[in-house]
PDB file of N, CA and C in Angstrom:
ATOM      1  N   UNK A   1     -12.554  10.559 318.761  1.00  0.00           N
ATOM      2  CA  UNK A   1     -11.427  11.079 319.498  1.00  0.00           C
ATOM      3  C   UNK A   1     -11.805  11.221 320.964  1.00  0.00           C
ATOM      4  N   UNK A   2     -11.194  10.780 322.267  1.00  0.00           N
ATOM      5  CA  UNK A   2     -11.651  10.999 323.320  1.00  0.00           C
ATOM      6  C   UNK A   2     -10.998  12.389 323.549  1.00  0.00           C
ATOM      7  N   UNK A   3     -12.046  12.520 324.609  1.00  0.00           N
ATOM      8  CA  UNK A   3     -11.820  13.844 325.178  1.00  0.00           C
ATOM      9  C   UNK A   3     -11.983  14.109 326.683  1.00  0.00           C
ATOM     10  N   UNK A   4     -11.394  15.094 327.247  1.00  0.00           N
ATOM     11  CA  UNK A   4     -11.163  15.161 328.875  1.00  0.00           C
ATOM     12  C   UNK A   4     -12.632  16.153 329.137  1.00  0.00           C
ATOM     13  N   UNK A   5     -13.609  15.867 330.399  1.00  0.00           N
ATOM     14  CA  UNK A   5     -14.702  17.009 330.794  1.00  0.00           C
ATOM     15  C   UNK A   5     -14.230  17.264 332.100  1.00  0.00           C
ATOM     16  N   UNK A   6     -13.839  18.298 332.201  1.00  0.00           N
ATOM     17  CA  UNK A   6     -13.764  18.855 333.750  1.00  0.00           C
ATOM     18  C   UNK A   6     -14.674  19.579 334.183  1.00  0.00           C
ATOM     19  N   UNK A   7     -15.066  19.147 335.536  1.00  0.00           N
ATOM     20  CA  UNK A   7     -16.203  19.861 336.401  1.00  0.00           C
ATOM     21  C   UNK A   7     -15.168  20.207 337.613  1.00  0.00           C
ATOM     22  N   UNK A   8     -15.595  22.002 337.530  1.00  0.00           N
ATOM     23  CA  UNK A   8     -14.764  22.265 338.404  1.00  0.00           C
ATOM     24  C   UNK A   8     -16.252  23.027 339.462  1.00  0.00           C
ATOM     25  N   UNK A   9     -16.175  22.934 340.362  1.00  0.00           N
ATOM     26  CA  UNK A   9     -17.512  23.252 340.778  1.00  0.00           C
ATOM     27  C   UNK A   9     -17.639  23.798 342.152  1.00  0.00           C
ATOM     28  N   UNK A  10     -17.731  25.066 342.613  1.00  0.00           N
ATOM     29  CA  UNK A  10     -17.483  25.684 343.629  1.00  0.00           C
ATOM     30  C   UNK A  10     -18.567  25.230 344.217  1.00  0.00           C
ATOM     31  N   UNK A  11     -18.679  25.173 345.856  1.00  0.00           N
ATOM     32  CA  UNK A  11     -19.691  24.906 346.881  1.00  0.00           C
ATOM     33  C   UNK A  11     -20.531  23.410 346.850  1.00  0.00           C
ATOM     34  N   UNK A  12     -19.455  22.612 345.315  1.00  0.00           N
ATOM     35  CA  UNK A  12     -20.205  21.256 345.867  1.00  0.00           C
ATOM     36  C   UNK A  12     -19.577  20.617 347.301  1.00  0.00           C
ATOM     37  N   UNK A  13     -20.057  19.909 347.988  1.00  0.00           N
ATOM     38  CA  UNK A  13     -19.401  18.846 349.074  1.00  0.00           C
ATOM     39  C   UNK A  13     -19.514  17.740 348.706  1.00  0.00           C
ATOM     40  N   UNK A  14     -18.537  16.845 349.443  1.00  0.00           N
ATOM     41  CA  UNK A  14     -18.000  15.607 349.341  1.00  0.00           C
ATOM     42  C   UNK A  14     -19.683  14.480 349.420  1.00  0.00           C
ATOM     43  N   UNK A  15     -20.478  14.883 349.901  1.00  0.00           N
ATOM     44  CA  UNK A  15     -21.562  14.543 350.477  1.00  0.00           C
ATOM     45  C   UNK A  15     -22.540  14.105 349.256  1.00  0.00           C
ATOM     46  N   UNK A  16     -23.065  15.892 348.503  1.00  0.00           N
ATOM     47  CA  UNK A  16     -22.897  15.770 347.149  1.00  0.00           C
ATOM     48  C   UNK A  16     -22.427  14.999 346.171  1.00  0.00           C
ATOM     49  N   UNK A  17     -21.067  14.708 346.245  1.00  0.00           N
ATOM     50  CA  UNK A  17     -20.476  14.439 345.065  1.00  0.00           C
ATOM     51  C   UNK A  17     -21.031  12.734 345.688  1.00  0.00           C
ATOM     52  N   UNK A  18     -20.934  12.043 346.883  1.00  0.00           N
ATOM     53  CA  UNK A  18     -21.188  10.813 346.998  1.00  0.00           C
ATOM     54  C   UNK A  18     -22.431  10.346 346.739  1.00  0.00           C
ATOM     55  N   UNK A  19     -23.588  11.549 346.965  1.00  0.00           N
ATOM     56  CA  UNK A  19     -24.752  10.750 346.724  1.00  0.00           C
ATOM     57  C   UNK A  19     -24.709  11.136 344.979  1.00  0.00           C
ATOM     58  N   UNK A  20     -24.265  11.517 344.273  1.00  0.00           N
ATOM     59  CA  UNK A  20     -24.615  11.664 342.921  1.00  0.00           C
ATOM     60  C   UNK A  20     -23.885  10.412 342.217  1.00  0.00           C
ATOM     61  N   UNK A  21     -22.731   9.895 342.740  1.00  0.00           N
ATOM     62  CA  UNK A  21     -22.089   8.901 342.526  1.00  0.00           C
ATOM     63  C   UNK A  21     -22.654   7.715 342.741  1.00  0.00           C
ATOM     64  N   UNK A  22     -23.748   7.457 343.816  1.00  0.00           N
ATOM     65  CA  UNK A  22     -25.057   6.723 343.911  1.00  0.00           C
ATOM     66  C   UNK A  22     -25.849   6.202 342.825  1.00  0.00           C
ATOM     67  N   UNK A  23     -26.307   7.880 342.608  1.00  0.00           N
ATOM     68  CA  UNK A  23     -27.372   7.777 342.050  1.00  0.00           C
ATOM     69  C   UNK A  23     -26.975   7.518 340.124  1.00  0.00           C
ATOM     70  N   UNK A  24     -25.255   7.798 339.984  1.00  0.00           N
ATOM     71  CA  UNK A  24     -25.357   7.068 338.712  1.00  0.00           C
ATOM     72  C   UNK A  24     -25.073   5.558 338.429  1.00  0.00           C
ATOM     73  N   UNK A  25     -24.548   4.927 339.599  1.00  0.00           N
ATOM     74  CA  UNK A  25     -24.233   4.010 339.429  1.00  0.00           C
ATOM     75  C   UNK A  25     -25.591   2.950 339.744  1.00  0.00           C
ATOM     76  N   UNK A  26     -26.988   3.308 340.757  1.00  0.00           N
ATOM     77  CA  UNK A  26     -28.288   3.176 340.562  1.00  0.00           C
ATOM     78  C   UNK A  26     -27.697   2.025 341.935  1.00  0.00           C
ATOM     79  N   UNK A  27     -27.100   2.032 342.745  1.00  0.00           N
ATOM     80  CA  UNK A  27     -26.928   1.569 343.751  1.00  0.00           C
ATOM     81  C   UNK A  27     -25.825   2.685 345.018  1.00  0.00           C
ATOM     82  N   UNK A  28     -26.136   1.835 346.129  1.00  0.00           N
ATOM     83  CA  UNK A  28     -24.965   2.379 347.377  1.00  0.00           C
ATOM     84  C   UNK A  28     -24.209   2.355 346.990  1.00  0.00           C
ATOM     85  N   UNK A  29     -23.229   2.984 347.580  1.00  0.00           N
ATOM     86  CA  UNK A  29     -21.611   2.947 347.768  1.00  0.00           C
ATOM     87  C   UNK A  29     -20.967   3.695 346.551  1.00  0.00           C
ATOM     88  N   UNK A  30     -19.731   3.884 346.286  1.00  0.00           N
ATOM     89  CA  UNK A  30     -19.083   4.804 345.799  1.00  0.00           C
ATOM     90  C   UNK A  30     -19.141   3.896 344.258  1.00  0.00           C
ATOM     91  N   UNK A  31     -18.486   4.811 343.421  1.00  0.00           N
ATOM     92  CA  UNK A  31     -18.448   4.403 341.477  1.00  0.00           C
ATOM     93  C   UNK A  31     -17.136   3.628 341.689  1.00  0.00           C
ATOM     94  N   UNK A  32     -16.688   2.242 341.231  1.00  0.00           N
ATOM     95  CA  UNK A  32     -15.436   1.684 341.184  1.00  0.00           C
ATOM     96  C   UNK A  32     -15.179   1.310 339.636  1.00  0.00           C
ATOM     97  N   UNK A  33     -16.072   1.129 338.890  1.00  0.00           N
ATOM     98  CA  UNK A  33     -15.753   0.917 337.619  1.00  0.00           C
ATOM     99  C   UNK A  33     -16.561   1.478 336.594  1.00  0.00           C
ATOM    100  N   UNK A  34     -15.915   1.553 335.172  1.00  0.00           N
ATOM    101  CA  UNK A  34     -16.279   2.368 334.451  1.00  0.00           C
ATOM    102  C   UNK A  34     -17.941   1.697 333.820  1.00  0.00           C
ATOM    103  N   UNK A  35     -18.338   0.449 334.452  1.00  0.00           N
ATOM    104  CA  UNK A  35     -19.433  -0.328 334.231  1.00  0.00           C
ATOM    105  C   UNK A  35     -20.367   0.372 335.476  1.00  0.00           C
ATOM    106  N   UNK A  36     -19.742   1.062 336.350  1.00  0.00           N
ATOM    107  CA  UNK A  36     -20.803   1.570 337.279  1.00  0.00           C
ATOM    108  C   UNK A  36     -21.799   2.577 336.377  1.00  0.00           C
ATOM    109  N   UNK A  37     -20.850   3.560 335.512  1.00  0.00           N
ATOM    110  CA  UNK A  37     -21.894   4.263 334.313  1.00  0.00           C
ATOM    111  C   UNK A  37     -22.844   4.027 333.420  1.00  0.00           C
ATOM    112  N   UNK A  38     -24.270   4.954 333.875  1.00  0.00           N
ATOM    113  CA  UNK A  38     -25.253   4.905 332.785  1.00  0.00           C
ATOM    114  C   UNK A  38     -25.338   4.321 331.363  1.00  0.00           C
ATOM    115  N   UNK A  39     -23.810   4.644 330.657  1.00  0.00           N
ATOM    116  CA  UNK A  39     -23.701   4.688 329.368  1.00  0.00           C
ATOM    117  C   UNK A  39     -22.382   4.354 329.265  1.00  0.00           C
ATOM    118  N   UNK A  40     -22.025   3.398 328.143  1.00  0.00           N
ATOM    119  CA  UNK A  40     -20.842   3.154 328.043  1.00  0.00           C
ATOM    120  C   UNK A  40     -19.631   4.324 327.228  1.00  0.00           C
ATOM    121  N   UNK A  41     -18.386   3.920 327.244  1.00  0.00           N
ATOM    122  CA  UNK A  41     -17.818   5.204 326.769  1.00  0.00           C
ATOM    123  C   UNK A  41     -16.289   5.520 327.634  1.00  0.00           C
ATOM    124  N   UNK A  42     -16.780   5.756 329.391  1.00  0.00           N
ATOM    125  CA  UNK A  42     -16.098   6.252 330.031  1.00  0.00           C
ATOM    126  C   UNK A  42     -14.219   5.863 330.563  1.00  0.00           C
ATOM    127  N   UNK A  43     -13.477   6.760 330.011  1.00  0.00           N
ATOM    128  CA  UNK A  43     -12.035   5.599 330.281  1.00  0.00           C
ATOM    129  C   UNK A  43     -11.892   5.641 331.550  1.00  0.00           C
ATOM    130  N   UNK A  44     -11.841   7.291 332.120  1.00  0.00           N
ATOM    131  CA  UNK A  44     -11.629   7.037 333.652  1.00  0.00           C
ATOM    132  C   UNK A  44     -12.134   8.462 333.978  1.00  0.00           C
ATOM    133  N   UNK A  45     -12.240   8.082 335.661  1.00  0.00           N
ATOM    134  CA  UNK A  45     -12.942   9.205 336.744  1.00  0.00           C
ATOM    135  C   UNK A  45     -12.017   9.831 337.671  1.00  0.00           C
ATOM    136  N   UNK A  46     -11.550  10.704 338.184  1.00  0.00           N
ATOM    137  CA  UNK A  46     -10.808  10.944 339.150  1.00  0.00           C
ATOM    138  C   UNK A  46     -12.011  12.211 339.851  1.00  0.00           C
ATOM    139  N   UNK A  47     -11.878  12.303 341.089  1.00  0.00           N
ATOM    140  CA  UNK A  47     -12.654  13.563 341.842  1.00  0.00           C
ATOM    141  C   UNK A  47     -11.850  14.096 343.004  1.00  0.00           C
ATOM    142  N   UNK A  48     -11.926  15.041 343.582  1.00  0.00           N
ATOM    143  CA  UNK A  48     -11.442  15.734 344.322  1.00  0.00           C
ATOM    144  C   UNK A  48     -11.513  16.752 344.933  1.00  0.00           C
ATOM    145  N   UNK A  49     -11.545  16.661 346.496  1.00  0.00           N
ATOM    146  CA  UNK A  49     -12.076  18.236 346.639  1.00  0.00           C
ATOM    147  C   UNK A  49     -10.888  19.107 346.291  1.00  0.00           C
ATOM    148  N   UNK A  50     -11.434  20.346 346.413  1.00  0.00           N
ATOM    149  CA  UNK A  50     -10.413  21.441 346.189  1.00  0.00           C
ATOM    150  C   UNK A  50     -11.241  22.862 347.217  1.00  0.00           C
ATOM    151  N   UNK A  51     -10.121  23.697 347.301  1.00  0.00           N
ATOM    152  CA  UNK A  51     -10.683  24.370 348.358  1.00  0.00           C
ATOM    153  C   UNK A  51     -11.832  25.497 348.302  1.00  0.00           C
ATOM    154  N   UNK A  52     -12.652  25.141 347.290  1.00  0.00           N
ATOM    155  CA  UNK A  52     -13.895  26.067 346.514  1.00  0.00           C
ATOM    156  C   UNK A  52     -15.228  24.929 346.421  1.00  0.00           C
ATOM    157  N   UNK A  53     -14.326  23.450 346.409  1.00  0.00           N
ATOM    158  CA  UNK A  53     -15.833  22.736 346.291  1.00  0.00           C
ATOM    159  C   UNK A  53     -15.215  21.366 345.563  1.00  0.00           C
ATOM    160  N   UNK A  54     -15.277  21.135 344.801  1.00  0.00           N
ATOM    161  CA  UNK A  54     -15.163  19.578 344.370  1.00  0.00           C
ATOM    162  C   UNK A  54     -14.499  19.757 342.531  1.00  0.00           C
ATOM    163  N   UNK A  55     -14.088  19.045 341.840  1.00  0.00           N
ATOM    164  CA  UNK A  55     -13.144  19.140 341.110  1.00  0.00           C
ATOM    165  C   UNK A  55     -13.600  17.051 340.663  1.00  0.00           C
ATOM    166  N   UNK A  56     -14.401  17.063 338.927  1.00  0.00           N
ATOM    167  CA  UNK A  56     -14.347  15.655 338.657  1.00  0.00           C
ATOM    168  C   UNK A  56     -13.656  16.551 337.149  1.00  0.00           C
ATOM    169  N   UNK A  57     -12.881  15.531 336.945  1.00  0.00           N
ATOM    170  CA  UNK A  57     -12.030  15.069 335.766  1.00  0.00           C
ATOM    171  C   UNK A  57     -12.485  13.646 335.171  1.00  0.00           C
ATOM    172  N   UNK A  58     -12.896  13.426 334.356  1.00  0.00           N
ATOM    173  CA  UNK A  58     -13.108  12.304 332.775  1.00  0.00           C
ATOM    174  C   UNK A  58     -12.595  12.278 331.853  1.00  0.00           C
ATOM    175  N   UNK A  59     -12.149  11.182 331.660  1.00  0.00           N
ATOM    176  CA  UNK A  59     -11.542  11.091 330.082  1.00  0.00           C
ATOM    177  C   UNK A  59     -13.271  10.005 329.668  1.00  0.00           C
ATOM    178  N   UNK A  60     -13.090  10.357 328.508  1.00  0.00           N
ATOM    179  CA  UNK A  60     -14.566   9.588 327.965  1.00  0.00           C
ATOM    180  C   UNK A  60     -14.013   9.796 326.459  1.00  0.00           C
ATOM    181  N   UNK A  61     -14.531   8.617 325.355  1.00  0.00           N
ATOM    182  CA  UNK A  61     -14.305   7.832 324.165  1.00  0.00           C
ATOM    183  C   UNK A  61     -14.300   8.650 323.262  1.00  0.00           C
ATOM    184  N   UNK A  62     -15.518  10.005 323.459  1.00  0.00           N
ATOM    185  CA  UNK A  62     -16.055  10.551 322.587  1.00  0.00           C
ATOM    186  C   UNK A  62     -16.733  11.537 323.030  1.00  0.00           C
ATOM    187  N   UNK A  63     -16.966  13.213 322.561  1.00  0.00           N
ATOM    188  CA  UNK A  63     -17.498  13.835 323.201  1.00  0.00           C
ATOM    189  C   UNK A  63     -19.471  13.205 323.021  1.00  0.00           C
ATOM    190  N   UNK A  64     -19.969  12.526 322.106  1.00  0.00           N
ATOM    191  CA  UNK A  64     -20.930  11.931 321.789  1.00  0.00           C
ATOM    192  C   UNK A  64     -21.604  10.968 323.257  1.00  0.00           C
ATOM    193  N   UNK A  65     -20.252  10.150 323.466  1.00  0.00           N
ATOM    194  CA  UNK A  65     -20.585   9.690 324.994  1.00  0.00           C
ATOM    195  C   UNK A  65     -20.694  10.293 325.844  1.00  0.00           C
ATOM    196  N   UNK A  66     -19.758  11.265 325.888  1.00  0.00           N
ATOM    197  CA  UNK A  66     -19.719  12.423 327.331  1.00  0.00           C
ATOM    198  C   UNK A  66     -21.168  13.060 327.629  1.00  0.00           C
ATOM    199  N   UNK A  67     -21.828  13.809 326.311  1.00  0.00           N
ATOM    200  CA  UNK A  67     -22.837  14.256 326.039  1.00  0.00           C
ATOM    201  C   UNK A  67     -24.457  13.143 326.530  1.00  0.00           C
ATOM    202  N   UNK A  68     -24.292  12.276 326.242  1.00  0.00           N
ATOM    203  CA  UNK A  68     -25.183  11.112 326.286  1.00  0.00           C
ATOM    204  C   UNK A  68     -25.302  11.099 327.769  1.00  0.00           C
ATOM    205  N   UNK A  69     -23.811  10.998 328.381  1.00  0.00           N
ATOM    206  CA  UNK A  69     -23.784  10.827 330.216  1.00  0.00           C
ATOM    207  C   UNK A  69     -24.928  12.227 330.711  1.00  0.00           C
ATOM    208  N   UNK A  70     -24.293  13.119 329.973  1.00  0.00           N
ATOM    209  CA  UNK A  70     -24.825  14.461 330.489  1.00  0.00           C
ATOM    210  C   UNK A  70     -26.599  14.370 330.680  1.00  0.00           C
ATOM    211  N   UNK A  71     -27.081  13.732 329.819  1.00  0.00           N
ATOM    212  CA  UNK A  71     -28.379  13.899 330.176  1.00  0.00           C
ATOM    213  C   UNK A  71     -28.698  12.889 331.204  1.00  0.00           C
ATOM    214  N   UNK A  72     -28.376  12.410 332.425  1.00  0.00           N
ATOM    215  CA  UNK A  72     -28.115  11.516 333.203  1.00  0.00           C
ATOM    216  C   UNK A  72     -27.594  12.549 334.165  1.00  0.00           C
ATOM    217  N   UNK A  73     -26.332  12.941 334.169  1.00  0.00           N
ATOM    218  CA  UNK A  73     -25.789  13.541 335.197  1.00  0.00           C
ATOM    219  C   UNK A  73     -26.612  14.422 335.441  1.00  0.00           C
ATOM    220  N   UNK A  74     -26.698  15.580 334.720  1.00  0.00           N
ATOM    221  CA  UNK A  74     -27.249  17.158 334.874  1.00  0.00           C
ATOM    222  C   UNK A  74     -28.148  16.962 335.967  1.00  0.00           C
ATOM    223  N   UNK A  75     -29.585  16.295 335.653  1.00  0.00           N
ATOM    224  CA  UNK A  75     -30.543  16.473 336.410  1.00  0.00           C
ATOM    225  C   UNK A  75     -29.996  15.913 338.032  1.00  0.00           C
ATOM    226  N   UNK A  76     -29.325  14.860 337.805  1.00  0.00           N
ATOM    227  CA  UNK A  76     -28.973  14.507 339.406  1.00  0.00           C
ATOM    228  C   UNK A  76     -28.533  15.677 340.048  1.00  0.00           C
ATOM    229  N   UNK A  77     -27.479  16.651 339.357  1.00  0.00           N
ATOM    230  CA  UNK A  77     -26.881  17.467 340.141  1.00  0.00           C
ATOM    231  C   UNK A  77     -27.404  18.457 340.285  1.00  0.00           C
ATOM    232  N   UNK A  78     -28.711  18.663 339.548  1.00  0.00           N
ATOM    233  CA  UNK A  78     -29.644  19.431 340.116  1.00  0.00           C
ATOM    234  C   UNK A  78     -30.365  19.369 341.152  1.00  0.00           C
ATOM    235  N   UNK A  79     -31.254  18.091 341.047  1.00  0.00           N
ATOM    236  CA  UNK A  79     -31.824  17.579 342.290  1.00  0.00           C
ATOM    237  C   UNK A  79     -31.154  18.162 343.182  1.00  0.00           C
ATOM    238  N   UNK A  80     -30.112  17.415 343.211  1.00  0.00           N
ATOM    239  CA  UNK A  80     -29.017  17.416 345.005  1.00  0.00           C
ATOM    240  C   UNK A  80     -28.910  18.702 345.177  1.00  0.00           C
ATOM    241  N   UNK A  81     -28.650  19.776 344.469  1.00  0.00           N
ATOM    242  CA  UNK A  81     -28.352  21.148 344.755  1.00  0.00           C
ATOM    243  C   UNK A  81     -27.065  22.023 344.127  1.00  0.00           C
ATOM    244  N   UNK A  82     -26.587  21.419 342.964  1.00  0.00           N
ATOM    245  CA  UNK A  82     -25.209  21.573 343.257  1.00  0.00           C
ATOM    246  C   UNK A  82     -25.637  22.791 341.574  1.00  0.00           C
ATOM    247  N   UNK A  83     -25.297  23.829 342.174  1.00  0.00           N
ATOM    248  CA  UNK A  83     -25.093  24.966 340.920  1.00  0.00           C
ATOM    249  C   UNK A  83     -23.575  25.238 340.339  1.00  0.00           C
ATOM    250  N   UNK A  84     -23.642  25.589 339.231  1.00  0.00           N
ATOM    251  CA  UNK A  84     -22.440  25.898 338.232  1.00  0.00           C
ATOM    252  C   UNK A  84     -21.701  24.457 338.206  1.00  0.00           C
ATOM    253  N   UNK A  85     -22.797  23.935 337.972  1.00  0.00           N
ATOM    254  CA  UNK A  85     -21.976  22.554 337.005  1.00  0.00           C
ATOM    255  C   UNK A  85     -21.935  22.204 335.755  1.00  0.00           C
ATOM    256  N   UNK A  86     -20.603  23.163 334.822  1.00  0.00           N
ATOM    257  CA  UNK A  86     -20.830  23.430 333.604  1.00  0.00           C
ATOM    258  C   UNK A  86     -19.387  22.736 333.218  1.00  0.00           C
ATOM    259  N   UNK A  87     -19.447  21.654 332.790  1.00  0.00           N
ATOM    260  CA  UNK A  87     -17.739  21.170 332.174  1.00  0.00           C
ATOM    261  C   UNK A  87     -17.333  21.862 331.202  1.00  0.00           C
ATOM    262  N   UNK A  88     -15.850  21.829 331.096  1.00  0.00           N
ATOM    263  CA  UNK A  88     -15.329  22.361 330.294  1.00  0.00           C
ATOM    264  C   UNK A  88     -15.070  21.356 329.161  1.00  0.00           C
ATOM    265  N   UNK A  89     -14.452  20.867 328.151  1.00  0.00           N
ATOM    266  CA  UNK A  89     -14.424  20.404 327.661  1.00  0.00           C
ATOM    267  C   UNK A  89     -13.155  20.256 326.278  1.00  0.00           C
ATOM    268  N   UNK A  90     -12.466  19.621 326.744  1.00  0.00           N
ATOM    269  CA  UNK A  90     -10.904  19.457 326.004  1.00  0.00           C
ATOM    270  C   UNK A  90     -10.721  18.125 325.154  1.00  0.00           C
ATOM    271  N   UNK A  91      -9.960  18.284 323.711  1.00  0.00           N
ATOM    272  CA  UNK A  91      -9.750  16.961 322.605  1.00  0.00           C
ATOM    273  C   UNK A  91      -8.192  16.381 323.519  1.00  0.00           C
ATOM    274  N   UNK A  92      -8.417  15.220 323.597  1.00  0.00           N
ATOM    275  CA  UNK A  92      -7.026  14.537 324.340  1.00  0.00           C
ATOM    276  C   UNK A  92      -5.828  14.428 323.432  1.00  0.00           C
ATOM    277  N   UNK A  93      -4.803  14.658 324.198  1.00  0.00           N
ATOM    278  CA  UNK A  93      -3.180  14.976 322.776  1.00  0.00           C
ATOM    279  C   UNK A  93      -2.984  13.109 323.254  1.00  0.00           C
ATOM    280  N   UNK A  94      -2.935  12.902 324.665  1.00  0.00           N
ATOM    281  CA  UNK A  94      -2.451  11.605 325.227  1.00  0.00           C
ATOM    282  C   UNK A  94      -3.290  10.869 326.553  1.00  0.00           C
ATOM    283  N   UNK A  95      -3.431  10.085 326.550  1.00  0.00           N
ATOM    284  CA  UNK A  95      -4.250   9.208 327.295  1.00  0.00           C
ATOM    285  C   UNK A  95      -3.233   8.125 327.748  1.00  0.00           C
ATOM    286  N   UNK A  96      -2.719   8.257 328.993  1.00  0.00           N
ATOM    287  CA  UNK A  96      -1.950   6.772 329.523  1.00  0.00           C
ATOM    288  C   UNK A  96      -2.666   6.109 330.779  1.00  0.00           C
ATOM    289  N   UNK A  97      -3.052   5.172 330.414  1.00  0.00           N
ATOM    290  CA  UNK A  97      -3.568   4.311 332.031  1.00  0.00           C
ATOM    291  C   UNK A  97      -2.255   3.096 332.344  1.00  0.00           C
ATOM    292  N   UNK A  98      -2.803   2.460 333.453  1.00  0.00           N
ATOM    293  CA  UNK A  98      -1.915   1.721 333.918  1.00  0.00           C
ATOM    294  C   UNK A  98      -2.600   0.247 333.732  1.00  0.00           C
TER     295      UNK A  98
END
């Protein structure tokens, strides 16, 4: 069953969120496809700041995948600095892409 992970994350910056987007995709420049990820799985990414810090939303296949990413993500967003990065974690009713 896919499921939605939200990282809602006070005091990250845009800066942050770009070099971690780097460092999963294991090259420059920003994530454009769901092949930029460590691990397969991912349907889609959206990010955003918000006025506390940064805000990523995922839909991913399976919480099994999501989990798998996590040991990948976590430590990056440690490195970089970024505290209270704890997703939440929701079963999807509907999933529409375009």
């Amino acid at each position: 069953m896919p499921i939605v992970a939200v990282f809602d994350i006070p005091g990250m910056t845009q800066e942050q969120y770009e070099a971690s987007a780097e460092k999963v995709a294991g090259r420059p420049g920003p994530v454009k496809n769901p092949s930029d990820w460590p691990v397969p799985g991912l349907i889609s990414h959206t990010s955003a700041a918000t006025p506390e810090g940064w805000l990523v939303v995922d839909v991913w296949e399976s919480e099994e995948a999501f989990r798998k990413f996590g040991e990948t993500i976590m430590p990056i967003l440690k490195e970089l600095g970024v505290k209270e990065a704890k997703p939440r974690i929701y079963e999807t009713h509907t999933v529409v892409m375009r």
